[in-house]
Protein backbone atom coordinates (compact mmCIF):
# COMPACT_ATOMS: atom_id res chain seq x y z
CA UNK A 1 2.58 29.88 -5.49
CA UNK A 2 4.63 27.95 -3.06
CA UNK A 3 7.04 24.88 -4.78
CA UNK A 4 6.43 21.51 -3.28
CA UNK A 5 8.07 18.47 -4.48
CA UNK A 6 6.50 15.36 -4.48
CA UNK A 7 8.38 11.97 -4.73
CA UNK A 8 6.63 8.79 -5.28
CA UNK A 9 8.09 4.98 -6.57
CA UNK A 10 5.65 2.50 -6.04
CA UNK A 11 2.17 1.26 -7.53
CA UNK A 12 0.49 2.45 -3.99
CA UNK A 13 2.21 5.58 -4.00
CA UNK A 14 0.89 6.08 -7.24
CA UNK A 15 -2.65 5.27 -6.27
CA UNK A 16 -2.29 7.86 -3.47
CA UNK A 17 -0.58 10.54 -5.12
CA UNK A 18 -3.63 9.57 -7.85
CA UNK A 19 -5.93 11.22 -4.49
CA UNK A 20 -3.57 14.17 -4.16
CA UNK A 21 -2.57 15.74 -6.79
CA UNK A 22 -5.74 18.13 -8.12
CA UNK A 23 -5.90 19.45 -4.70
CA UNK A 24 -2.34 20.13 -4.54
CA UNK A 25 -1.59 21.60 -8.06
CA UNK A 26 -4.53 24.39 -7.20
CA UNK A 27 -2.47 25.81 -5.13
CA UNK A 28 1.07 24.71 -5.49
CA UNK A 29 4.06 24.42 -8.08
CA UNK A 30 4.77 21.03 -7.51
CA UNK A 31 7.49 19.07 -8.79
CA UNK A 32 6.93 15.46 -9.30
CA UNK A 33 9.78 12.62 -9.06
CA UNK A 34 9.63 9.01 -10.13
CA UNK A 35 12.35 7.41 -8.19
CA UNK A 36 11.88 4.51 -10.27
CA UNK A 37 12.06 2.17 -6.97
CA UNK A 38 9.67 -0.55 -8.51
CA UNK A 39 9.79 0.94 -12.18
CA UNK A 40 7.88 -1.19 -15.10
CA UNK A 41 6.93 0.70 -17.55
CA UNK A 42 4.14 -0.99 -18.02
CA UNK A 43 2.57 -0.38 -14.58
CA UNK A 44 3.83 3.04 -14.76
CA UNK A 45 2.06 4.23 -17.99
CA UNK A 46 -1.32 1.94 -17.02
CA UNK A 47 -1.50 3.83 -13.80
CA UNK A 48 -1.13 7.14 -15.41
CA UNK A 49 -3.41 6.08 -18.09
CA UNK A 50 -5.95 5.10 -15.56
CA UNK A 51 -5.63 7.05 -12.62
CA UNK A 52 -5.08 10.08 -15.31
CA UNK A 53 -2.23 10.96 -13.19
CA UNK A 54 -0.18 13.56 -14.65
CA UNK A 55 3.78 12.21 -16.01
CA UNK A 56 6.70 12.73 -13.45
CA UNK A 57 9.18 15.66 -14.02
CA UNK A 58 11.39 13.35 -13.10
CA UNK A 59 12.06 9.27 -13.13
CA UNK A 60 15.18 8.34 -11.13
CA UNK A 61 15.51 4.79 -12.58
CA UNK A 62 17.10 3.72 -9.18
CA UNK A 63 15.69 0.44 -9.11
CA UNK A 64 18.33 -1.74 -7.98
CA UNK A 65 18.07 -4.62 -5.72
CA UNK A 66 20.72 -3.75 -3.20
CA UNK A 67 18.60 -1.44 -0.76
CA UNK A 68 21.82 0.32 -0.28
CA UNK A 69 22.74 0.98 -3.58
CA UNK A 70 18.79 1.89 -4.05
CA UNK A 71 18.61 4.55 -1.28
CA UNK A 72 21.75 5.85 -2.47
CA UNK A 73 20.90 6.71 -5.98
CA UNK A 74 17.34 8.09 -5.14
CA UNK A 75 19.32 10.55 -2.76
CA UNK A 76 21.67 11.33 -5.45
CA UNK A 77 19.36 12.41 -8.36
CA UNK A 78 16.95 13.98 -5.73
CA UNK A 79 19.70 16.22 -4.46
CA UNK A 80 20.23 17.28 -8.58
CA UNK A 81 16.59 17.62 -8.28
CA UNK A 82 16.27 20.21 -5.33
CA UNK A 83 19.07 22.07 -6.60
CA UNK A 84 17.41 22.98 -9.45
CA UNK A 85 14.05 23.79 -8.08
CA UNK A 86 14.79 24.75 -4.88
CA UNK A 87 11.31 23.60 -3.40
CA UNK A 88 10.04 24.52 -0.17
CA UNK A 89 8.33 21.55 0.96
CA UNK A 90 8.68 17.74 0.11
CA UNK A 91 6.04 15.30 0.20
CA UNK A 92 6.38 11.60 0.96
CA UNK A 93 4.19 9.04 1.15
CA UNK A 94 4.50 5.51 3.38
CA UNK A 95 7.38 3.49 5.05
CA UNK A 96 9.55 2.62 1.53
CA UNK A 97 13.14 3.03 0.43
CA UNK A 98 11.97 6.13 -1.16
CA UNK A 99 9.81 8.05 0.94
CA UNK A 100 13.03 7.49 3.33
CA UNK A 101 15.70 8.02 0.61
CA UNK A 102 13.35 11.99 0.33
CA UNK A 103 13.44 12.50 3.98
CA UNK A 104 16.95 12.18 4.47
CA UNK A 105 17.33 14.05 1.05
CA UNK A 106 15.23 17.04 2.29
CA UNK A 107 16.56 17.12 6.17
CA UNK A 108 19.66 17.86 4.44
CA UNK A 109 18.83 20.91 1.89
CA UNK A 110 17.16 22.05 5.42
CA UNK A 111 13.84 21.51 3.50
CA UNK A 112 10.49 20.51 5.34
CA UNK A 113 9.13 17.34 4.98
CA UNK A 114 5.76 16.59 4.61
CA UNK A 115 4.97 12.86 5.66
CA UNK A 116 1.73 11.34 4.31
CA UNK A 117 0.42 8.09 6.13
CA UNK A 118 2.89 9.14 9.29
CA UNK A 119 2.23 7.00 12.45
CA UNK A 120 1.24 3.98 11.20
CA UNK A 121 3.25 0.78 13.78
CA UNK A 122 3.86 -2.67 12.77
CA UNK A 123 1.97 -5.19 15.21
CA UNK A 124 2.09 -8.91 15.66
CA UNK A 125 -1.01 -11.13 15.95
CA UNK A 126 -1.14 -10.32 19.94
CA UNK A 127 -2.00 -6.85 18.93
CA UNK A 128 1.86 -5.83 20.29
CA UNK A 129 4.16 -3.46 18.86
CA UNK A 130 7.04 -5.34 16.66
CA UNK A 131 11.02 -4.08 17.51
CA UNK A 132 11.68 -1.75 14.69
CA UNK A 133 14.71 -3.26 13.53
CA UNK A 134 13.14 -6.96 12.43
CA UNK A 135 11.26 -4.80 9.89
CA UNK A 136 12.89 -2.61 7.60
CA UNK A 137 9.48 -0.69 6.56
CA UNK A 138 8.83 -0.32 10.30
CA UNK A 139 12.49 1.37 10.54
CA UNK A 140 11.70 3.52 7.90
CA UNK A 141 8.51 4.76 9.06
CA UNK A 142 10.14 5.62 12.45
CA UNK A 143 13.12 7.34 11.05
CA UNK A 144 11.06 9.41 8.35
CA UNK A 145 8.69 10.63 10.96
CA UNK A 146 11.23 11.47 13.30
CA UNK A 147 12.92 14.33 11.13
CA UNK A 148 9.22 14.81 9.29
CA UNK A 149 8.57 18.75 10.20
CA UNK A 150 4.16 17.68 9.24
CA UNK A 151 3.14 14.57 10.33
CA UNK A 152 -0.19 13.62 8.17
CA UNK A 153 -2.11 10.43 9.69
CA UNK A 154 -4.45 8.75 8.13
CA UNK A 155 -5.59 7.41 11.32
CA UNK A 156 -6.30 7.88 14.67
CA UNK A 157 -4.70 5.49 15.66
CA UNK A 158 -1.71 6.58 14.22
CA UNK A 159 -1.51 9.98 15.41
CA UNK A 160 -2.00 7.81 19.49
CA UNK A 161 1.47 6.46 18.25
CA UNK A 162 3.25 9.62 17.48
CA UNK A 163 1.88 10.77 20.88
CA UNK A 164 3.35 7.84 22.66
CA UNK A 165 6.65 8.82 21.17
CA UNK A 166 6.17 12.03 22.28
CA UNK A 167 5.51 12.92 18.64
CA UNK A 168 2.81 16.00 19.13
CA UNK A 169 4.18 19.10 17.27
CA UNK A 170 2.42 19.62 13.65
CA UNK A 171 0.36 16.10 13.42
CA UNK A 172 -2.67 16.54 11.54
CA UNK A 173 -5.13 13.64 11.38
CA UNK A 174 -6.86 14.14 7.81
CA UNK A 175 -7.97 10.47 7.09
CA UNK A 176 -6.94 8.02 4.22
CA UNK A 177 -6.19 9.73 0.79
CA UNK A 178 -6.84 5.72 -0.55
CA UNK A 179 -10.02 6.09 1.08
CA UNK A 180 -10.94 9.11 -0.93
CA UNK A 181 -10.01 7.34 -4.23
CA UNK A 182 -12.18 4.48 -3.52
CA UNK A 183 -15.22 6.21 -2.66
CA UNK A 184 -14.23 8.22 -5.82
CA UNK A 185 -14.15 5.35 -8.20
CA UNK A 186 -16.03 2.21 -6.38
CA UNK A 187 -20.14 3.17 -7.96
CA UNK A 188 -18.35 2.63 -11.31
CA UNK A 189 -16.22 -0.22 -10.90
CA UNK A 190 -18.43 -2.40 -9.68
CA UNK A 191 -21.26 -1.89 -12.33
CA UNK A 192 -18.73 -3.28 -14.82
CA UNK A 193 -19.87 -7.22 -14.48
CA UNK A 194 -17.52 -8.02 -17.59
CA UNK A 195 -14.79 -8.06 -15.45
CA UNK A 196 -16.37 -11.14 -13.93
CA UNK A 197 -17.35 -12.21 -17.39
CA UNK A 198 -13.82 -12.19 -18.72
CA UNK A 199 -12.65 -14.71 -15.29
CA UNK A 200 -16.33 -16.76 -15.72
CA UNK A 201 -16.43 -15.50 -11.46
CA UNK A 202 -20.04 -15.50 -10.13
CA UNK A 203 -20.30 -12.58 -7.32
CA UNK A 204 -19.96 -13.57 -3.62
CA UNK A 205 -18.78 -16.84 -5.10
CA UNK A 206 -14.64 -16.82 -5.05
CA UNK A 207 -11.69 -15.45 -3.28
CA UNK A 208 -9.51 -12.77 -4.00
CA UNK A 209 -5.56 -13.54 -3.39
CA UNK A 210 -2.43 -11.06 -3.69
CA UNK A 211 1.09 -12.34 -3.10
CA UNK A 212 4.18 -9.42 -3.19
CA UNK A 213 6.06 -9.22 0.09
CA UNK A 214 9.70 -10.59 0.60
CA UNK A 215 8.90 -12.16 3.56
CA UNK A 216 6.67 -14.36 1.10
CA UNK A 217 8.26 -14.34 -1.93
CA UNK A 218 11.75 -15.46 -0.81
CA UNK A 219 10.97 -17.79 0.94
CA UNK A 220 10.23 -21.66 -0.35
CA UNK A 221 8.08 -22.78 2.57
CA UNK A 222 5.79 -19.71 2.79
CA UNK A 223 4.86 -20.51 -0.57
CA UNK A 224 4.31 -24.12 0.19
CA UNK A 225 1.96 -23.31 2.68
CA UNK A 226 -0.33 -21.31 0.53
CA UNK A 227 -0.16 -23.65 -1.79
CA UNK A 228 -1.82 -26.22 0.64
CA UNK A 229 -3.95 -23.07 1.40
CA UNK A 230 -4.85 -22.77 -1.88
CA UNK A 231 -5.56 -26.83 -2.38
CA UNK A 232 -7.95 -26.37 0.67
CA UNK A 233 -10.40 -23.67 -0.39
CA UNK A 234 -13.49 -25.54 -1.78
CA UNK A 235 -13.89 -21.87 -4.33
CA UNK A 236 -12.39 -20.23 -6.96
CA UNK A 237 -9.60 -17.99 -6.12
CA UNK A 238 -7.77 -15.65 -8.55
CA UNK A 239 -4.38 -14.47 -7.86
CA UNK A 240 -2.84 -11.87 -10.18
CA UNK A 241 1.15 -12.70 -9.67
CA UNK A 242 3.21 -9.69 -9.10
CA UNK A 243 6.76 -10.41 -11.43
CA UNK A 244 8.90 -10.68 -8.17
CA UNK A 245 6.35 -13.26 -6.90
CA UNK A 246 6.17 -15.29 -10.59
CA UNK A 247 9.97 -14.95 -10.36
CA UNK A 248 10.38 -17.05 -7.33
CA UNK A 249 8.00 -19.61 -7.90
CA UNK A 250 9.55 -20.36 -10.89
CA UNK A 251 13.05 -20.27 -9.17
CA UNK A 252 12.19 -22.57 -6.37
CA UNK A 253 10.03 -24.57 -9.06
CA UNK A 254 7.03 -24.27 -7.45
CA UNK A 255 5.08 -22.56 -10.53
CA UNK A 256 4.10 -25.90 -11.74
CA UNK A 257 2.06 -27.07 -8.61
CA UNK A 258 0.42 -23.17 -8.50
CA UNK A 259 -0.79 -23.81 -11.97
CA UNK A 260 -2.48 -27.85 -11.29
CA UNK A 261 -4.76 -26.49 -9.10
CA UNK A 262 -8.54 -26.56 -11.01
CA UNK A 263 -9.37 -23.79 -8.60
CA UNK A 264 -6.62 -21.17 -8.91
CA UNK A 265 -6.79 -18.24 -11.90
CA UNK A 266 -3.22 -17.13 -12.08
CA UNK A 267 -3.59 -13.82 -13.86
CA UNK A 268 -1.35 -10.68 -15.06
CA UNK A 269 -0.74 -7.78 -12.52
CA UNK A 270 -3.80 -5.84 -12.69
CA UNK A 271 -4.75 -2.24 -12.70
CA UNK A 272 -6.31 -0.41 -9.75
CA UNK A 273 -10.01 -0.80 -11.26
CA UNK A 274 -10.24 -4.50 -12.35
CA UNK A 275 -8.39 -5.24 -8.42
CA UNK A 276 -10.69 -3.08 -6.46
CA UNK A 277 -13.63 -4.72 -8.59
CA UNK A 278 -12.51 -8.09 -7.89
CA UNK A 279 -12.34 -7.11 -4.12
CA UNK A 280 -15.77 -5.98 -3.77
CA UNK A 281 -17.37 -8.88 -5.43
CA UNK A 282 -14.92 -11.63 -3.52
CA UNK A 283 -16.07 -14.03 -0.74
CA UNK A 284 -12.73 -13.41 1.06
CA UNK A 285 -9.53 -11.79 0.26
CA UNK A 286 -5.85 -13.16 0.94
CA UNK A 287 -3.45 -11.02 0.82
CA UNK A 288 0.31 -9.98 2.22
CA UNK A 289 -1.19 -5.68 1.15
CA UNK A 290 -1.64 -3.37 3.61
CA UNK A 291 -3.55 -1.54 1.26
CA UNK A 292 -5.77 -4.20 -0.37
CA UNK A 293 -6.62 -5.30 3.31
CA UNK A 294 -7.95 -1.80 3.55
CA UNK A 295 -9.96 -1.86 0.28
CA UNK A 296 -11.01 -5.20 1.23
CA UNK A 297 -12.85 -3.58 4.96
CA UNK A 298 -14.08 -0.34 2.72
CA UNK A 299 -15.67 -2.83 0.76
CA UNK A 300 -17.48 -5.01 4.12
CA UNK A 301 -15.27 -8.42 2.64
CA UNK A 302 -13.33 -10.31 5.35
CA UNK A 303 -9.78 -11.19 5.15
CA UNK A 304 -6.30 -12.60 6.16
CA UNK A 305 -3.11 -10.93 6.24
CA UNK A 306 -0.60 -12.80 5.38
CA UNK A 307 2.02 -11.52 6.86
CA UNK A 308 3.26 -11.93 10.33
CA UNK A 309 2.67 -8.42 11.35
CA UNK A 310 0.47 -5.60 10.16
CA UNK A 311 -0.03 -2.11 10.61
CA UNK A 312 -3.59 -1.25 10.40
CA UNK A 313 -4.43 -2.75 13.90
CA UNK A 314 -8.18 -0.92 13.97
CA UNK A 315 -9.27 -4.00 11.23
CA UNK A 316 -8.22 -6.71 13.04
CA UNK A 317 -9.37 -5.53 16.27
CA UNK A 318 -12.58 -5.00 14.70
CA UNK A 319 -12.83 -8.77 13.71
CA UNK A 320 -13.02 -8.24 10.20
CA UNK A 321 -9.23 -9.65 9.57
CA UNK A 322 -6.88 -11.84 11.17
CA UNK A 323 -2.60 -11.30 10.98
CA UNK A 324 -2.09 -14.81 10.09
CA UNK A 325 1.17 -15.28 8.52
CA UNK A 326 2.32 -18.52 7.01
CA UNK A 327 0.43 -20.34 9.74
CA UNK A 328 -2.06 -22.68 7.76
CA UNK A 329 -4.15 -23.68 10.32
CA UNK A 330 -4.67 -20.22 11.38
CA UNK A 331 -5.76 -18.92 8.11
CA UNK A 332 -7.95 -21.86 7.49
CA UNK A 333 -9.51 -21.64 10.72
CA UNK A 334 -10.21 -18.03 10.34
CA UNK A 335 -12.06 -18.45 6.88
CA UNK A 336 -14.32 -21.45 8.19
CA UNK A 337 -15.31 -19.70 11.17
CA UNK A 338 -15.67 -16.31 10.88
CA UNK A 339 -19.05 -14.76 11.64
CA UNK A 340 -19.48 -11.03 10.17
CA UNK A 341 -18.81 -8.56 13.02
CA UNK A 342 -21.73 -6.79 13.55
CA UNK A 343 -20.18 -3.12 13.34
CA UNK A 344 -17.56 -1.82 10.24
CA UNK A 345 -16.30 1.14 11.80
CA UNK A 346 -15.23 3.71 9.95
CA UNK A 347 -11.55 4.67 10.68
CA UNK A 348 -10.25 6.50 7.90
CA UNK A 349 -11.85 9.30 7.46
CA UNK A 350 -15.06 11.11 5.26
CA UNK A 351 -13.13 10.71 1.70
CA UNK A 352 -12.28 14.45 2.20
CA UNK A 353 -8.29 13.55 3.40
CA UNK A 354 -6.85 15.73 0.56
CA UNK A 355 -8.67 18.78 0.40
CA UNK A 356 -7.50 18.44 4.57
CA UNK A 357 -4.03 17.86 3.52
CA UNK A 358 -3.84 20.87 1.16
CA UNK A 359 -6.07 23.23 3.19
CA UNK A 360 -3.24 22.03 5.69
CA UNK A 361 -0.34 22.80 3.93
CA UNK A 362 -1.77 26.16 2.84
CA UNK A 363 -0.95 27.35 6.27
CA UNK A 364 1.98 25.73 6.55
């Protein structure tokens, strides 16, 4: 069997690679690596627990804040890793420091690399394409793809991009490996009501909020806004806080005023099950996730992005989300007056994206 090397660092690059990987060990020796990019053990072991994901060969442990330092290290101990194994493909997955940190790794061991979710463009609220530099992810993305030798889009959408930068050679449009792990999982999630129980949530009857991004979390006002957001929503909302997010509200001291609102649940992180439960049964979701803003439109619930830019244009286009941002009258306005599109198109796929990735690579 061929070796492959997977690398993966981040909760949704677990919850892909959670799609993947029985397809891919059929019919590969793969190698996994942990770069340890957002490493809590924790998370880790609770996604591997529940996603029965097998362990990583390898965990990097380059979690450092400096991106520098970061991309460094992960290039480092991958290098040690090829060398050893001598793989000959690599997969990555998205637009982080590590999928990039791989690409460059495996460009220069002259080793294929396999890009899952390749295409995907940041776009502004106007539906236009962002300059690639304002948004580090959006740089990686670009860079990754352009020394990717398979392009895999989950989109077609994405794979118009690539051909508009005269990307055409070896793109394959399989669909969304999250899709397939939500169709795989959603019939039991949402039969378990004592997830509801445990928040006293009635279905239909509260909003669903996530909070992780840098562009939110660093910044004092941003927060303020939702906040006022927050104060304005007649329902419930629960918010799990990601650390990095509890970390800041605390350091700008802004925890107290989350915490006096009677309508906010400030919760743990939570695992993929109990948030994709959560989702389905919400009013509305907030969120700054590209990927819960997807599980939000498999599940028919509107939503707002905030963040000032967004790459899965085919939601908002379809009126089922808004790229709001910070902007509190936008987001506001959007949740009062939105009327239920009257088509959910479905853009990502038939939930068979992996056995189309592998059957893919096969050939490769």
């Amino acid at each position: 069997m061929k070796k492959i090397l997977t690398v993966i660092g981040t909760r949704p690059q677990y919850i892909k690679y959670a799609a993947l990987y029985r397809n891919l060990r059929k019919y590969f020796n793969e190698v996994l690596v942990d770069t340890g990019q957002h490493y809590s053990r924790n998370m880790s072991e609770n996604l591997i627990s529940e996603l029965e994901i097998p362990y990583p060969h390898y965990l990097l442990g380059a979690n450092d804040t400096d991106q520098l330092k970061q991309i460094s290290a992960i290039m480092l101990g991958l290098g040690k890793v090829i060398s050893r194994h001598k793989p000959e493909m690599l997969i990555c997955f998205g637009d982080t420091n590590s999928a990039l940190s791989a690409a460059l790794t495996s460009v220069k061991f002259s080793i294929p690399v396999v890009h899952i979710e390749a295409g995907e463009r940041n776009f502004d609220r106007n539906f236009k394409r962002v300059k690639s530099y304002t948004i580090p992810e959006e740089a990686n993305r670009i860079i990754i793809d352009s020394v990717s030798a398979h392009l895999i889009c989950a989109s077609e959408q994405a794979r118009k991009n690539l051909i508009r930068e005269n990307i055409t050679g070896n793109v394959f449009h399989a669909g969304d490996i999250m899709y397939d792990l939500y169709l795989r999982r959603i019939k039991n999630v949402i039969r378990n009501k004592a997830v509801l129980r445990k928040y006293n949530l009635t279905s239909k009857n509260y909003f669903y909020a996530t909070i992780h991004r840098a562009i939110n979390t660093d910044n004092p006002r941003r927060l303020e806004v939702f906040y006022n957001v927050f104060k304005n929503i007649e329902k419930t909302i629960i918010l799990p806080l990601h650390p990095r997010t509890l970390k800041q509200l605390k350091k700008f001291s802004l925890l107290r005023k989350y915490l006096s609102l009677k309508n906010l649940i400030i919760t743990e992180p939570l695992g993929y099950d109990v948030s994709l439960c959560l989702n389905f049964h919400s009013t509305f979701v907030l969120t700054d996730s590209g990927g819960v803003v997807r599980e939000a439109y498999f599940n028919g619930v509107p939503s707002v992005m905030l963040d000032d830019t967004s790459e899965w244009l085919d939601i908002y286009i379809s009126g089922w989300s808004a790229i709001a941002g910070s902007d509190e009258n936008m987001i506001l306005s959007f949740i009062r007056k939105f009327r239920q599109p009257s088509a959910s198109p479905n853009f990502f796929g038939d939930g068979r994206a992996a056995a189309k990735i592998v059957s893919y690579l096969k050939k490769c």
